[in-house]
PDB file of N, CA and C in Angstrom:
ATOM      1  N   UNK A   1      11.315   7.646   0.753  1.00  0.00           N
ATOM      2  CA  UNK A   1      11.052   8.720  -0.162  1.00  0.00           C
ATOM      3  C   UNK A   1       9.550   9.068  -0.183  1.00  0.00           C
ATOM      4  N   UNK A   2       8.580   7.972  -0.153  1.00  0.00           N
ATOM      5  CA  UNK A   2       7.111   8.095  -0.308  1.00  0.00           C
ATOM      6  C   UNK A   2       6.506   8.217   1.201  1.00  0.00           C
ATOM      7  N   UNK A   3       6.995   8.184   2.342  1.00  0.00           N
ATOM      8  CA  UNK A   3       6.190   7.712   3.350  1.00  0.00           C
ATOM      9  C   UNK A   3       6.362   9.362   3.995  1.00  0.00           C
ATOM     10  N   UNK A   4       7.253  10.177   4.130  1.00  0.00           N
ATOM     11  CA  UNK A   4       6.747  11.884   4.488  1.00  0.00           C
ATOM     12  C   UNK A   4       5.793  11.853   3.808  1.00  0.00           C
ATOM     13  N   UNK A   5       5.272  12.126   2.477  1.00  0.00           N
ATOM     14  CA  UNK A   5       4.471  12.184   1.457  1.00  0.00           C
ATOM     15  C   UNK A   5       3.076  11.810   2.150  1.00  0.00           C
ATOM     16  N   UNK A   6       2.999  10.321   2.724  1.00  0.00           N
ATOM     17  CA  UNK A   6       2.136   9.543   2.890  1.00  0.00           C
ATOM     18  C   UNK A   6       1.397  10.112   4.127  1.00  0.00           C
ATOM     19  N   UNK A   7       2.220  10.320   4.791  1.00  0.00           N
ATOM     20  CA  UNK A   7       2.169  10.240   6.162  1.00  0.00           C
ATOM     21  C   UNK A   7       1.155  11.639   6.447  1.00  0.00           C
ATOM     22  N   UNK A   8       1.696  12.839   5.502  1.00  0.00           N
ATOM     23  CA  UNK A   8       1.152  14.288   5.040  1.00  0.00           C
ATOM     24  C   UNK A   8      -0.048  13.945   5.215  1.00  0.00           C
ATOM     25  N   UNK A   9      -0.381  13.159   4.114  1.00  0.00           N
ATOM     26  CA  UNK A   9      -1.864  12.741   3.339  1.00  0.00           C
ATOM     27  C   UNK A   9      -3.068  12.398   4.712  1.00  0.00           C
ATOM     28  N   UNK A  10      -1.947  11.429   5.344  1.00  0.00           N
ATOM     29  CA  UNK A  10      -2.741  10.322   6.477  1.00  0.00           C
ATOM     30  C   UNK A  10      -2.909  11.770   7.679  1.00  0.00           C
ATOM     31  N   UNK A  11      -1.887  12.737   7.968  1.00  0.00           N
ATOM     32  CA  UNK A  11      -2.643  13.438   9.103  1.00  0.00           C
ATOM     33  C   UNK A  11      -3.246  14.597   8.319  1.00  0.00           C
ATOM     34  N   UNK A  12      -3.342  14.780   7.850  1.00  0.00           N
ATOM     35  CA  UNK A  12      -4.536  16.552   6.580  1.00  0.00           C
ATOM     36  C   UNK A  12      -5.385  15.838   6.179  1.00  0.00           C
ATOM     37  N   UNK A  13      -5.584  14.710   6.072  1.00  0.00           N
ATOM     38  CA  UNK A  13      -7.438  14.165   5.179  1.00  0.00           C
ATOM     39  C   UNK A  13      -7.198  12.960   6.362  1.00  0.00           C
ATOM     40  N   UNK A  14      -6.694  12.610   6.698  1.00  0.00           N
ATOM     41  CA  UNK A  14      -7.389  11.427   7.494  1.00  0.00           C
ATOM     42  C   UNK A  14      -7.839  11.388   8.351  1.00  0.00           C
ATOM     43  N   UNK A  15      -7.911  12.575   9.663  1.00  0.00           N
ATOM     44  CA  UNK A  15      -8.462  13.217  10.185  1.00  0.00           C
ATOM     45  C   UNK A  15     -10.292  13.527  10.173  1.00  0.00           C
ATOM     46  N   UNK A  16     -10.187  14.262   8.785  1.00  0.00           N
ATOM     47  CA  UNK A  16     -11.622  14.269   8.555  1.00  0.00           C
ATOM     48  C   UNK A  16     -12.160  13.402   6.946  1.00  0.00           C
ATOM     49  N   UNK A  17     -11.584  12.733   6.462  1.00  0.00           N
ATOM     50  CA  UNK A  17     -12.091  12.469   5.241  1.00  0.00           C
ATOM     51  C   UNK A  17     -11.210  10.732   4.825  1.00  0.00           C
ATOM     52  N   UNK A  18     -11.147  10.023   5.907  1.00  0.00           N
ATOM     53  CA  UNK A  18     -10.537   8.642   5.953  1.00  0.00           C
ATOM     54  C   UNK A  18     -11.297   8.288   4.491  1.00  0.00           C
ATOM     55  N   UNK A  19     -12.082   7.680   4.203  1.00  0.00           N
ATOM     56  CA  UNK A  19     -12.234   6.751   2.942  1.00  0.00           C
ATOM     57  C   UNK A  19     -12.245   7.351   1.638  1.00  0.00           C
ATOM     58  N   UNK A  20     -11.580   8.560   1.469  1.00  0.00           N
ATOM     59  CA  UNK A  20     -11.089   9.462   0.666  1.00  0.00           C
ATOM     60  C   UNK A  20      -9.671   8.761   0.367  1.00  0.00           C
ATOM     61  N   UNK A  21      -9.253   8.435   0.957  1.00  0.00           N
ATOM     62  CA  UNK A  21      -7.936   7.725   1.200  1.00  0.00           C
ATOM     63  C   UNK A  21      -7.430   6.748   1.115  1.00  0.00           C
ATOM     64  N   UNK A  22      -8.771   5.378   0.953  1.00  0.00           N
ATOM     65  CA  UNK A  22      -8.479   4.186   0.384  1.00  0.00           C
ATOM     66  C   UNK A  22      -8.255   4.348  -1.345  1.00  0.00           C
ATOM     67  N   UNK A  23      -9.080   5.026  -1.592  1.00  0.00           N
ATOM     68  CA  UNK A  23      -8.881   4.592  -2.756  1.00  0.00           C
ATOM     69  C   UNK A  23      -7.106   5.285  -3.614  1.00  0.00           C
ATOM     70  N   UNK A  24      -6.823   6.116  -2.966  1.00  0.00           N
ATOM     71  CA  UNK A  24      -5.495   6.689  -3.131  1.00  0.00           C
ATOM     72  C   UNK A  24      -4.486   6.057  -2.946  1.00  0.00           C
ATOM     73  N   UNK A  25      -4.618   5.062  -1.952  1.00  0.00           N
ATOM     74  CA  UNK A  25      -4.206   3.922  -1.567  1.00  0.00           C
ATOM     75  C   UNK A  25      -3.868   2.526  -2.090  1.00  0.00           C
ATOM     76  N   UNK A  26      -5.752   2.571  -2.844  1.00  0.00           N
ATOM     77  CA  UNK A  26      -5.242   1.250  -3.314  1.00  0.00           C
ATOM     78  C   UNK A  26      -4.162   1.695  -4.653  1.00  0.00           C
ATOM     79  N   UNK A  27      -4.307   2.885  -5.297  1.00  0.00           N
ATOM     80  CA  UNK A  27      -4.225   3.167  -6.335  1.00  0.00           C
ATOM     81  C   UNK A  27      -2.225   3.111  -6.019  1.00  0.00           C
ATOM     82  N   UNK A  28      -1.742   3.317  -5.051  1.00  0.00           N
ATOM     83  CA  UNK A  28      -0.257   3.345  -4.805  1.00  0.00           C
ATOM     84  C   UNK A  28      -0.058   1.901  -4.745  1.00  0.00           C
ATOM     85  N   UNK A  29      -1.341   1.105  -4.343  1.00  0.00           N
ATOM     86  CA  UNK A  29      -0.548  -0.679  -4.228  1.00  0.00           C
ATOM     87  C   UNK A  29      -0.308  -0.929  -5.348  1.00  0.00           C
ATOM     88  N   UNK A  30      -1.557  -0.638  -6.230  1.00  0.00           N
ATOM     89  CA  UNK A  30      -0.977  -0.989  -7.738  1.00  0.00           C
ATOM     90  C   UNK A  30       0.138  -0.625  -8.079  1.00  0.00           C
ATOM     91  N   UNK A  31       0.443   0.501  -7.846  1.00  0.00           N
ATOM     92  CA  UNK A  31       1.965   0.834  -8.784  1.00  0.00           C
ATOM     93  C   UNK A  31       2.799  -0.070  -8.194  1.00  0.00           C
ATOM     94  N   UNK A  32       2.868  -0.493  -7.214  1.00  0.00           N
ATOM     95  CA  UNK A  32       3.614  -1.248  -6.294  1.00  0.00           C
ATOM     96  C   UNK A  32       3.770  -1.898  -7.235  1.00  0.00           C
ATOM     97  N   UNK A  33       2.708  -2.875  -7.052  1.00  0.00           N
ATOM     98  CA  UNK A  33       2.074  -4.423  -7.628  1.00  0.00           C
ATOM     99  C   UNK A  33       2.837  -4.153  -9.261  1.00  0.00           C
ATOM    100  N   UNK A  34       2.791  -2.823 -10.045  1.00  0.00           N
ATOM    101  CA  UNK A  34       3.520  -3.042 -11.083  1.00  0.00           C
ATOM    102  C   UNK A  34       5.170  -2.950 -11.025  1.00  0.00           C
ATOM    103  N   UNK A  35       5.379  -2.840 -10.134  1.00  0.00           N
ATOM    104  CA  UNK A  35       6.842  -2.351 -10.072  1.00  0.00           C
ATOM    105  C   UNK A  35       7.334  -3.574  -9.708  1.00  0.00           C
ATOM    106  N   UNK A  36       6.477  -4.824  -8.499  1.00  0.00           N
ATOM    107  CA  UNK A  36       7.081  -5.995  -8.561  1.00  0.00           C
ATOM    108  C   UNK A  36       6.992  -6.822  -9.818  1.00  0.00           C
ATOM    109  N   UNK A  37       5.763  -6.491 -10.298  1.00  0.00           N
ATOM    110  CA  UNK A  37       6.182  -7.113 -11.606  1.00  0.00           C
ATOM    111  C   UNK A  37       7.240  -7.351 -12.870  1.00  0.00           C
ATOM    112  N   UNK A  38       7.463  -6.168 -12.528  1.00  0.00           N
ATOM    113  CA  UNK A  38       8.550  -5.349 -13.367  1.00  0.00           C
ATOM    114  C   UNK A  38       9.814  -6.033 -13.021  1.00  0.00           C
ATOM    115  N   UNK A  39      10.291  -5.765 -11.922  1.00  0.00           N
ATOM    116  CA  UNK A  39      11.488  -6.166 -10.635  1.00  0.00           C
ATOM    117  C   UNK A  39      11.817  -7.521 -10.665  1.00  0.00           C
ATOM    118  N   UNK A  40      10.839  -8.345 -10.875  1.00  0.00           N
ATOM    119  CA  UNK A  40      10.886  -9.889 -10.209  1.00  0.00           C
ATOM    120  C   UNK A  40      10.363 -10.740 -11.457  1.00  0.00           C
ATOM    121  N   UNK A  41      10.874 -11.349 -11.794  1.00  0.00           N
ATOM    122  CA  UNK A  41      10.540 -11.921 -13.208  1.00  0.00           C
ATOM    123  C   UNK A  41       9.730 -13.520 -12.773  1.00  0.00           C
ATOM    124  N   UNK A  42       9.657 -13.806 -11.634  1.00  0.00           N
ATOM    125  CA  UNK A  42       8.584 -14.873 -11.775  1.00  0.00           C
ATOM    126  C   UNK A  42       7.063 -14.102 -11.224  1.00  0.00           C
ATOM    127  N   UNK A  43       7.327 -13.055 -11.143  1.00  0.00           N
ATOM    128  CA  UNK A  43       5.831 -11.863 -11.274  1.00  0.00           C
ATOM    129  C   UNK A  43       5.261 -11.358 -12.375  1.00  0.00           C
ATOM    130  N   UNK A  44       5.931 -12.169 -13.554  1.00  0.00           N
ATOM    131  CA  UNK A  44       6.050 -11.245 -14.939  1.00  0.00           C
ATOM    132  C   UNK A  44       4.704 -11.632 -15.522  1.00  0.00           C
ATOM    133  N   UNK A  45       3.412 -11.000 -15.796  1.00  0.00           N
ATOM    134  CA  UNK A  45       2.462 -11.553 -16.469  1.00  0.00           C
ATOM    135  C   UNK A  45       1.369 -11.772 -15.436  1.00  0.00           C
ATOM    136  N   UNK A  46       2.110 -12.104 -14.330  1.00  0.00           N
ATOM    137  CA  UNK A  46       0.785 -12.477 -13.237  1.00  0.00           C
ATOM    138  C   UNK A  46       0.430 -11.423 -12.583  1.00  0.00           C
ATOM    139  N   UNK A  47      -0.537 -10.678 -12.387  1.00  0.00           N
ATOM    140  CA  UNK A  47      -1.148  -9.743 -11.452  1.00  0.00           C
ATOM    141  C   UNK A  47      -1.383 -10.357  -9.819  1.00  0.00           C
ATOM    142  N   UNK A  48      -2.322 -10.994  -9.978  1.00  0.00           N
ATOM    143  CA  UNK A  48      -2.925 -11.356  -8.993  1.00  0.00           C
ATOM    144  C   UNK A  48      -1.335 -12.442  -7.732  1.00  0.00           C
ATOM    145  N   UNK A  49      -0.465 -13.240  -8.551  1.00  0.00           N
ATOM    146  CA  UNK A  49       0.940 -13.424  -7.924  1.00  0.00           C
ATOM    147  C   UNK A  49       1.476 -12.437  -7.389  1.00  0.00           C
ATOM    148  N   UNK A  50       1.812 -11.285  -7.843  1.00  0.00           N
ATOM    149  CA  UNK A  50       2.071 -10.134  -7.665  1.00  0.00           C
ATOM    150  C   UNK A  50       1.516  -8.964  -6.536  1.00  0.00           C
ATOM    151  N   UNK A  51       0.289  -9.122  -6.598  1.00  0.00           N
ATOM    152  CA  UNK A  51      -0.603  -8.352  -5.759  1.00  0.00           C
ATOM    153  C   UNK A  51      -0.811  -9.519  -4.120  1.00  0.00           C
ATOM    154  N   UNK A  52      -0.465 -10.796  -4.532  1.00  0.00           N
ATOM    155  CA  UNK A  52      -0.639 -11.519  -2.900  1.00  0.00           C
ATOM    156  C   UNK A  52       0.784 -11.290  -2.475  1.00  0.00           C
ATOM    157  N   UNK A  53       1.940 -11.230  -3.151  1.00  0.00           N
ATOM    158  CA  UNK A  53       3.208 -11.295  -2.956  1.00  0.00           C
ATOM    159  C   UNK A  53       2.906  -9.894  -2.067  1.00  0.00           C
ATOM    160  N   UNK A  54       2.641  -9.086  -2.807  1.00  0.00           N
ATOM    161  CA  UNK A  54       3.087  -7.697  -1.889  1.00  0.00           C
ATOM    162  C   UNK A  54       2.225  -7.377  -0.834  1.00  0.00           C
ATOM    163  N   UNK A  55       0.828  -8.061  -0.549  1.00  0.00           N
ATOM    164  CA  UNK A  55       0.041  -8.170   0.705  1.00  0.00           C
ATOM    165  C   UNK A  55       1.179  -9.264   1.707  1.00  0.00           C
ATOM    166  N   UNK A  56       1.342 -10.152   1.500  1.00  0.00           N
ATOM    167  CA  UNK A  56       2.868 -11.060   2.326  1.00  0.00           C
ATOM    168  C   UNK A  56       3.962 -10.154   2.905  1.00  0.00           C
ATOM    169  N   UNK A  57       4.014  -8.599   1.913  1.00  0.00           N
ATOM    170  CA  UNK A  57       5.163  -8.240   2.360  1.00  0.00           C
ATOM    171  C   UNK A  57       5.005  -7.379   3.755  1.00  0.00           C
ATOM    172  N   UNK A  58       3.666  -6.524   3.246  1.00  0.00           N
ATOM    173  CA  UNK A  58       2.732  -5.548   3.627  1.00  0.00           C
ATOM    174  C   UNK A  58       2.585  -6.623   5.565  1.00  0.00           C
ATOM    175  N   UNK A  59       2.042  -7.577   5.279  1.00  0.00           N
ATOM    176  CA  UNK A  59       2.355  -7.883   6.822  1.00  0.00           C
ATOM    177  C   UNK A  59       3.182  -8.253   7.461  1.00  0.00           C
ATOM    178  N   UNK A  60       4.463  -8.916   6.190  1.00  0.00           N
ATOM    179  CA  UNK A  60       5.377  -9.809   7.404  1.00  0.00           C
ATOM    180  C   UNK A  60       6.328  -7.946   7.816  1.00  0.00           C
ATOM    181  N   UNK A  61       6.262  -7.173   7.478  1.00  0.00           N
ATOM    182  CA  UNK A  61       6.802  -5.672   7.216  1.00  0.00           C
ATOM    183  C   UNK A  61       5.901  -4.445   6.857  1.00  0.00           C
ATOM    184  N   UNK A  62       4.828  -4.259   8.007  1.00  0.00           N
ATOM    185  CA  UNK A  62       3.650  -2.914   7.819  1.00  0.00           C
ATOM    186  C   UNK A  62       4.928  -1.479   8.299  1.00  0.00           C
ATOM    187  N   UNK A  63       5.744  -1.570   8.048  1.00  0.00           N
ATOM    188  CA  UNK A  63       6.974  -0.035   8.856  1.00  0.00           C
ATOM    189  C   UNK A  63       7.107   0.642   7.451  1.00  0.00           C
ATOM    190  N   UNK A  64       7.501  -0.709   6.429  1.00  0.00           N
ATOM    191  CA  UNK A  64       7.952  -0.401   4.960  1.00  0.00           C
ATOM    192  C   UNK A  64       7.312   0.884   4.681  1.00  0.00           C
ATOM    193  N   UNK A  65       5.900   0.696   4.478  1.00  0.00           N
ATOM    194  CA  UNK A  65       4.880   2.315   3.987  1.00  0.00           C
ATOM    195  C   UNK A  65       3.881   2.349   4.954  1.00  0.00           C
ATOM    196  N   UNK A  66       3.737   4.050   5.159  1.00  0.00           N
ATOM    197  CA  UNK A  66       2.874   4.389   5.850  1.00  0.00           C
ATOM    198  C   UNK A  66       1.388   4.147   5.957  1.00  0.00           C
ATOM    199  N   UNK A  67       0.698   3.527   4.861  1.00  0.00           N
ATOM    200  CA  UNK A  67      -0.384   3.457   4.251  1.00  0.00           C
ATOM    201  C   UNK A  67      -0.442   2.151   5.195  1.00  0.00           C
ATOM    202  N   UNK A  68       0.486   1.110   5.013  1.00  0.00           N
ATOM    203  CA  UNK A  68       0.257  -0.202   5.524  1.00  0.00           C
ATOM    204  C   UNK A  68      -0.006  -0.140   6.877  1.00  0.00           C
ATOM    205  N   UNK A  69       0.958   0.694   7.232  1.00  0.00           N
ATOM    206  CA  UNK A  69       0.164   0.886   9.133  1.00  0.00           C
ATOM    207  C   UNK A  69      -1.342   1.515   9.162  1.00  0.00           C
ATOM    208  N   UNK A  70      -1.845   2.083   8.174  1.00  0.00           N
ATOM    209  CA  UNK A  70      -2.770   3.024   8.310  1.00  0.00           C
ATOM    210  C   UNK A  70      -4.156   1.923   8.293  1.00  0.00           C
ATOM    211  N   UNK A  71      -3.968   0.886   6.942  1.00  0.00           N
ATOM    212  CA  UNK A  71      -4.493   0.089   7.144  1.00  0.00           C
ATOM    213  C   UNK A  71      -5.003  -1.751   7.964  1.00  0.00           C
ATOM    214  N   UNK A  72      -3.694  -1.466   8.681  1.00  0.00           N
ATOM    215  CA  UNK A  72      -3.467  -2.442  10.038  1.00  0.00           C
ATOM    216  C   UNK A  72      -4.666  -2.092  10.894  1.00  0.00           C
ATOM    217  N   UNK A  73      -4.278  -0.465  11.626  1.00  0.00           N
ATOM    218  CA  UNK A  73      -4.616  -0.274  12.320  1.00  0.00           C
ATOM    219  C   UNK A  73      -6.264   0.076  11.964  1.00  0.00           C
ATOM    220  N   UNK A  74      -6.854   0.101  11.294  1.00  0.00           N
ATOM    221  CA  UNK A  74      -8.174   0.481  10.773  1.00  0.00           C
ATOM    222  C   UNK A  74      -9.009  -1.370  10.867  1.00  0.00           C
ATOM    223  N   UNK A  75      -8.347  -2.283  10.486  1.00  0.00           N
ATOM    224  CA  UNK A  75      -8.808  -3.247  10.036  1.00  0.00           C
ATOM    225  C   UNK A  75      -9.546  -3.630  11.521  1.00  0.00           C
ATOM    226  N   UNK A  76      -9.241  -3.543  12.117  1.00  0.00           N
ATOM    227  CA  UNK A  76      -9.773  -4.339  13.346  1.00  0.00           C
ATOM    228  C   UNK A  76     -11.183  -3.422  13.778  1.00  0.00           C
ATOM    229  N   UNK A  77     -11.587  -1.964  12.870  1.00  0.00           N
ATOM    230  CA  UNK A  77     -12.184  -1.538  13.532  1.00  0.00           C
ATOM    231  C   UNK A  77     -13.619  -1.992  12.904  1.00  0.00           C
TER     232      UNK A  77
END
C-alpha cells in the first residue's frame, strides 16, 4: 500500500534532493516502530525494543519497504 507512494518520493526528490528524504524516512520508521508497539505486546512500553526489532526486520527483509532498499543501498556509500 505504502511502497508506490515511496517509491514516487525516492524517484521525484531523490534524484536531486536525497537527504531531504531521510528525514521523511526516519519519520515513517517511527510510525512503524509505533505500530509494532501497538501490534506486539512484549514491545509495549519499550521504544528502543521496538525500534531494534524493526531494524532486524528491515535487514533480515529490505523488499518489505521501499525506503529500506533505499537505505541499503546508500549505506555503503
Amino acid at each position: 500500500m505504502f511502497n508506490p507512494v515511496v517509491r514516487g518520493w525516492l524517484n521525484y526528490s531523490g534524484s536531486s534532493y536525497r537527504s531531504a528524504l531521510h528525514a521523511i524516512f526516519r519519520h515513517l520508521d517511527d510510525s512503524l516502530t509505533r505500530w509494532a508497539k501497538q501490534k506486539y505486546k512484549r514491545l509495549r512500553g519499550h521504544h528502543r525494543r521496538a525500534r531494534h526489532w524493526l531494524q532486524r526486520v528491515a535487514r533480515r527483509q529490505p523488499e518489505l519497504f521501499a525506503h529500506w532498499q533505499f537505505f541499503q543501498s546508500t549505506a555503503g556509500q
